[in-house]
Protein backbone atom coordinates (compact mmCIF):
# COMPACT_ATOMS: atom_id res chain seq x y z
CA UNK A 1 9.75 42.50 -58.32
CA UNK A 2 11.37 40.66 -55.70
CA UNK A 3 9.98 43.06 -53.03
CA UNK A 4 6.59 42.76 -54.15
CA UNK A 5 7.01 38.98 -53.70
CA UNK A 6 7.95 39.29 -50.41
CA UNK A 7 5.30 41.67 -49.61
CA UNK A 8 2.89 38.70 -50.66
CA UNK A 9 4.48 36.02 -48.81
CA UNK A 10 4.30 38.41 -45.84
CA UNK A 11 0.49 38.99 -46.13
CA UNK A 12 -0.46 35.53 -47.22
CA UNK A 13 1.40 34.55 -43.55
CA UNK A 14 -0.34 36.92 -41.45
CA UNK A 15 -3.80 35.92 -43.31
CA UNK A 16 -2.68 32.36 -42.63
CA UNK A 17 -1.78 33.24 -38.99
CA UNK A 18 -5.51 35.15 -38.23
CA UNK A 19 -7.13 32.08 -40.08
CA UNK A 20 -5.47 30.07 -37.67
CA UNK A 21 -6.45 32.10 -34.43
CA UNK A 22 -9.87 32.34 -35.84
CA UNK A 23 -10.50 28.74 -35.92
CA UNK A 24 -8.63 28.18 -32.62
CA UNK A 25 -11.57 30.90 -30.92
CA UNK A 26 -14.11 28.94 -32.56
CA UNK A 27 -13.03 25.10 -32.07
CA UNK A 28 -12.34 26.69 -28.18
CA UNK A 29 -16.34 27.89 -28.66
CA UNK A 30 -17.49 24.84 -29.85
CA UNK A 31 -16.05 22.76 -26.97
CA UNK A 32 -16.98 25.46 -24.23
CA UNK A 33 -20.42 25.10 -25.12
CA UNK A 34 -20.25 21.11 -24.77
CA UNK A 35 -18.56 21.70 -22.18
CA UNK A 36 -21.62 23.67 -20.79
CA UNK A 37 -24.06 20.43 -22.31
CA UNK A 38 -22.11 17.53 -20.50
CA UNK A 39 -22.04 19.89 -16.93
CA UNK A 40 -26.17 20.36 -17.02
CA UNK A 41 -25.90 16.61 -17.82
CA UNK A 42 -24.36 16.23 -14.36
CA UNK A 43 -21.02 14.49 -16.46
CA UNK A 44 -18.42 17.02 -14.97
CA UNK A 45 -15.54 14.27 -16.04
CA UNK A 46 -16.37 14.79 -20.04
CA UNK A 47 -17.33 18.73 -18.86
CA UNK A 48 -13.93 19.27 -17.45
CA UNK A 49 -12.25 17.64 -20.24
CA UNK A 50 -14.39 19.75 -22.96
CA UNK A 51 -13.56 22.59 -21.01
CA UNK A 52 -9.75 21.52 -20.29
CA UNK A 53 -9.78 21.48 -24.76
CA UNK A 54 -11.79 24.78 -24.66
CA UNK A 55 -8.74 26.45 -22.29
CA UNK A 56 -5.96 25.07 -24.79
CA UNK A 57 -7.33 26.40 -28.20
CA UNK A 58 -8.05 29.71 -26.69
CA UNK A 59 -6.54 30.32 -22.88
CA UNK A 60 -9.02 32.35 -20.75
CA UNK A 61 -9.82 32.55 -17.06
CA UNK A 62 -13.26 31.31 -17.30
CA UNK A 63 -11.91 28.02 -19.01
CA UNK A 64 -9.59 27.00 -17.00
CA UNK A 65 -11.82 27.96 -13.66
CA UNK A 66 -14.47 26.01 -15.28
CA UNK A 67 -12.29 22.84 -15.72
CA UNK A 68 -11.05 23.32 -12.21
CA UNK A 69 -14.25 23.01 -10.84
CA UNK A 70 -15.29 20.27 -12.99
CA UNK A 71 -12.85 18.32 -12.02
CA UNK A 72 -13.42 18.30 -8.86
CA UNK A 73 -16.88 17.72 -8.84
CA UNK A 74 -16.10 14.34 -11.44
CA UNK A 75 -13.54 13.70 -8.37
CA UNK A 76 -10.36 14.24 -10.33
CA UNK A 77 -8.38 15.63 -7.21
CA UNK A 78 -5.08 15.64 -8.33
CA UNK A 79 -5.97 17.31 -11.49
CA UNK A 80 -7.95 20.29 -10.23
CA UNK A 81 -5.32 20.94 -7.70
CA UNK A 82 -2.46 20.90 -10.73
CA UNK A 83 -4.69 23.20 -12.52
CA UNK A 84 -5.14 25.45 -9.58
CA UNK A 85 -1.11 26.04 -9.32
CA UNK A 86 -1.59 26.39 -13.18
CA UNK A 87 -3.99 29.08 -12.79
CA UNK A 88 -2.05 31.08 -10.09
CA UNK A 89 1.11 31.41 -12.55
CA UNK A 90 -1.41 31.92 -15.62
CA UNK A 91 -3.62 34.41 -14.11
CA UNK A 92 -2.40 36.15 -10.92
CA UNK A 93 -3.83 39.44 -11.38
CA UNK A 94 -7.41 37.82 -12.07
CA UNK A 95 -9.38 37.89 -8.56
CA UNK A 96 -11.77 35.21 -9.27
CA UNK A 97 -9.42 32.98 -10.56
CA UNK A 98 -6.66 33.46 -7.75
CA UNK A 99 -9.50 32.72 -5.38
CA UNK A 100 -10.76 29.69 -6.66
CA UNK A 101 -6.91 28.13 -6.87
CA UNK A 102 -6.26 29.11 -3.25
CA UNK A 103 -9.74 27.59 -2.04
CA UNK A 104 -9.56 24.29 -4.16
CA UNK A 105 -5.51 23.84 -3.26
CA UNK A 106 -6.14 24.11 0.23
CA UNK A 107 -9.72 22.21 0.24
CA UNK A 108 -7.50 19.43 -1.57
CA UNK A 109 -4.23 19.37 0.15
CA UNK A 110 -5.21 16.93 3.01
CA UNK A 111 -6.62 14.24 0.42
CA UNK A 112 -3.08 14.84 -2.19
CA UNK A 113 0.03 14.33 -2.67
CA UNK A 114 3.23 15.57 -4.01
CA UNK A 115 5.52 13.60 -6.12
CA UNK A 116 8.77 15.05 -7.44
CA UNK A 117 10.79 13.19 -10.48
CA UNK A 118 13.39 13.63 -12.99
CA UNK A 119 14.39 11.76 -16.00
CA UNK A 120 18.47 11.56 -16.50
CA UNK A 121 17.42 11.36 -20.45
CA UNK A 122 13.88 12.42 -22.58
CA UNK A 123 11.54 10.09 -21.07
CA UNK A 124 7.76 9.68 -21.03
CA UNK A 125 5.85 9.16 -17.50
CA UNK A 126 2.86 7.35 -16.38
CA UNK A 127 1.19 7.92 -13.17
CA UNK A 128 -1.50 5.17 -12.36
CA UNK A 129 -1.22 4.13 -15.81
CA UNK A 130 -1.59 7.75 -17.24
CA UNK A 131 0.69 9.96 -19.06
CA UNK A 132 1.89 13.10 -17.05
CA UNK A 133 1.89 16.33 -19.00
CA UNK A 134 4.95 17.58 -17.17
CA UNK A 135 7.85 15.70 -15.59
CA UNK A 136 8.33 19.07 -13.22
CA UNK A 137 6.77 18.04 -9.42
CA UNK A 138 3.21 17.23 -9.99
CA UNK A 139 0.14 16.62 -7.69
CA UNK A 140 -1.26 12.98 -7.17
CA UNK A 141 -3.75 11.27 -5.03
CA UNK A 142 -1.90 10.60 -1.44
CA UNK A 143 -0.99 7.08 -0.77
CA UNK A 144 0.43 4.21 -2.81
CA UNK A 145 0.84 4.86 -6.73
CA UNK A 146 2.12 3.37 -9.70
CA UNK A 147 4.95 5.08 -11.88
CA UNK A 148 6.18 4.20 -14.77
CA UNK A 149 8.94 6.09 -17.35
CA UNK A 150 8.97 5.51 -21.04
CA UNK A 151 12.79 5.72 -22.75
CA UNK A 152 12.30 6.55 -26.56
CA UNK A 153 10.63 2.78 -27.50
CA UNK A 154 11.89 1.30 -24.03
CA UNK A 155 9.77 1.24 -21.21
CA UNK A 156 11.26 1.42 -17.25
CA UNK A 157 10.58 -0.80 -14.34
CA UNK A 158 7.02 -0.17 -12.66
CA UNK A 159 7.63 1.28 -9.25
CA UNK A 160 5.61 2.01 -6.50
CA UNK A 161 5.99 4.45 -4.52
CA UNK A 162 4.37 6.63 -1.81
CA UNK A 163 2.92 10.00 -2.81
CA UNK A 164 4.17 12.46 -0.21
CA UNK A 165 2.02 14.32 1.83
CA UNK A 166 1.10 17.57 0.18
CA UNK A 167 2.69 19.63 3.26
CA UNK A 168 1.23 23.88 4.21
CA UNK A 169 4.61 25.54 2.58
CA UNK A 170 4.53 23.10 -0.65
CA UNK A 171 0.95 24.03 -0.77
CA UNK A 172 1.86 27.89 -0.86
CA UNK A 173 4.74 27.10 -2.99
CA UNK A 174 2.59 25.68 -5.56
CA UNK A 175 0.38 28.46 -5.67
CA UNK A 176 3.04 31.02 -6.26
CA UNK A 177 4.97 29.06 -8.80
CA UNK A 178 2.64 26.87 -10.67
CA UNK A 179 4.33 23.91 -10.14
């Protein structure tokens, strides 16, 4: 009796588990394809953020090139260039993808750069008023910017600071580690 319970718990996870994926593939289908809408529209910014959405429900090459691309034709720099690192971790054996990181990073590197941080506790950053995804070294627009860290409810000082020139051997680093 007991095993036979089991045995249902275990099936009704595994059905819960393929629902799950299921829905993931088509919620990643649903914002591909207005994704595909807002590009013909000419609105890369909303297309590489439907695609961005599209690439996190269900990773795939095409995605993430797609929101690559559309972020740099909305003009979003520092994000195609972080994706492009992204992509050469995520998919190094794919050709078209490794190609379009390596032409995009170094297309990008003269107009970026690189800003390195750590938080002594669990913080929260802001970049130019937006939250980072990662507090690893991440890619900004060169020049002056605006950062900001978040302690639990308490937020930091806002400092400026100088993005640092996005130098050739950070540049290959990035595309070999991701970061």
């Amino acid at each position: 009796m007991i095993a036979r319970a089991v045995l249902v718990s275990m099936l009704l996870a595994v059905a819960t588990v393929a629902s799950a994926q299921e829905s993931d593939v088509q919620a990643a289908a649903a914002a591909f394809g207005e994704a595909q809408r807002a590009q013909l529209r000419g609105d890369f910014a909303q297309a590489a953020d439907l695609f961005e959405i599209a690439d996190r429900a269900a990773p795939s090459p095409a995605a993430l090139r797609s929101t690559i691309r559309n972020h740099r034709a909305a003009g979003q720099s520092a994000r195609a260039a972080t994706l492009s690192a992204e992509a050469s971790t995520r998919y190094p054996d794919d050709a078209e993808t490794s190609a379009l990181a390596t032409e995009t990073l170094t297309a990008l590197a003269p107009s970026l750069g690189h800003v390195s941080l750590r938080c002594a506790s669990e913080c929260t950053v802001t970049l130019d008023g937006r939250a980072l995804e990662s507090i690893p070294p991440t890619v900004a627009d060169a020049g002056q910017r605006l950062l900001r860290g978040m302690y639990g409810r308490e937020q930091g000082p806002l400092v400026e600071l100088e993005a640092e020139a996005l130098r050739p051997e950070r540049l290959a680093a990035m595309e070999h580690a991701g970061n």
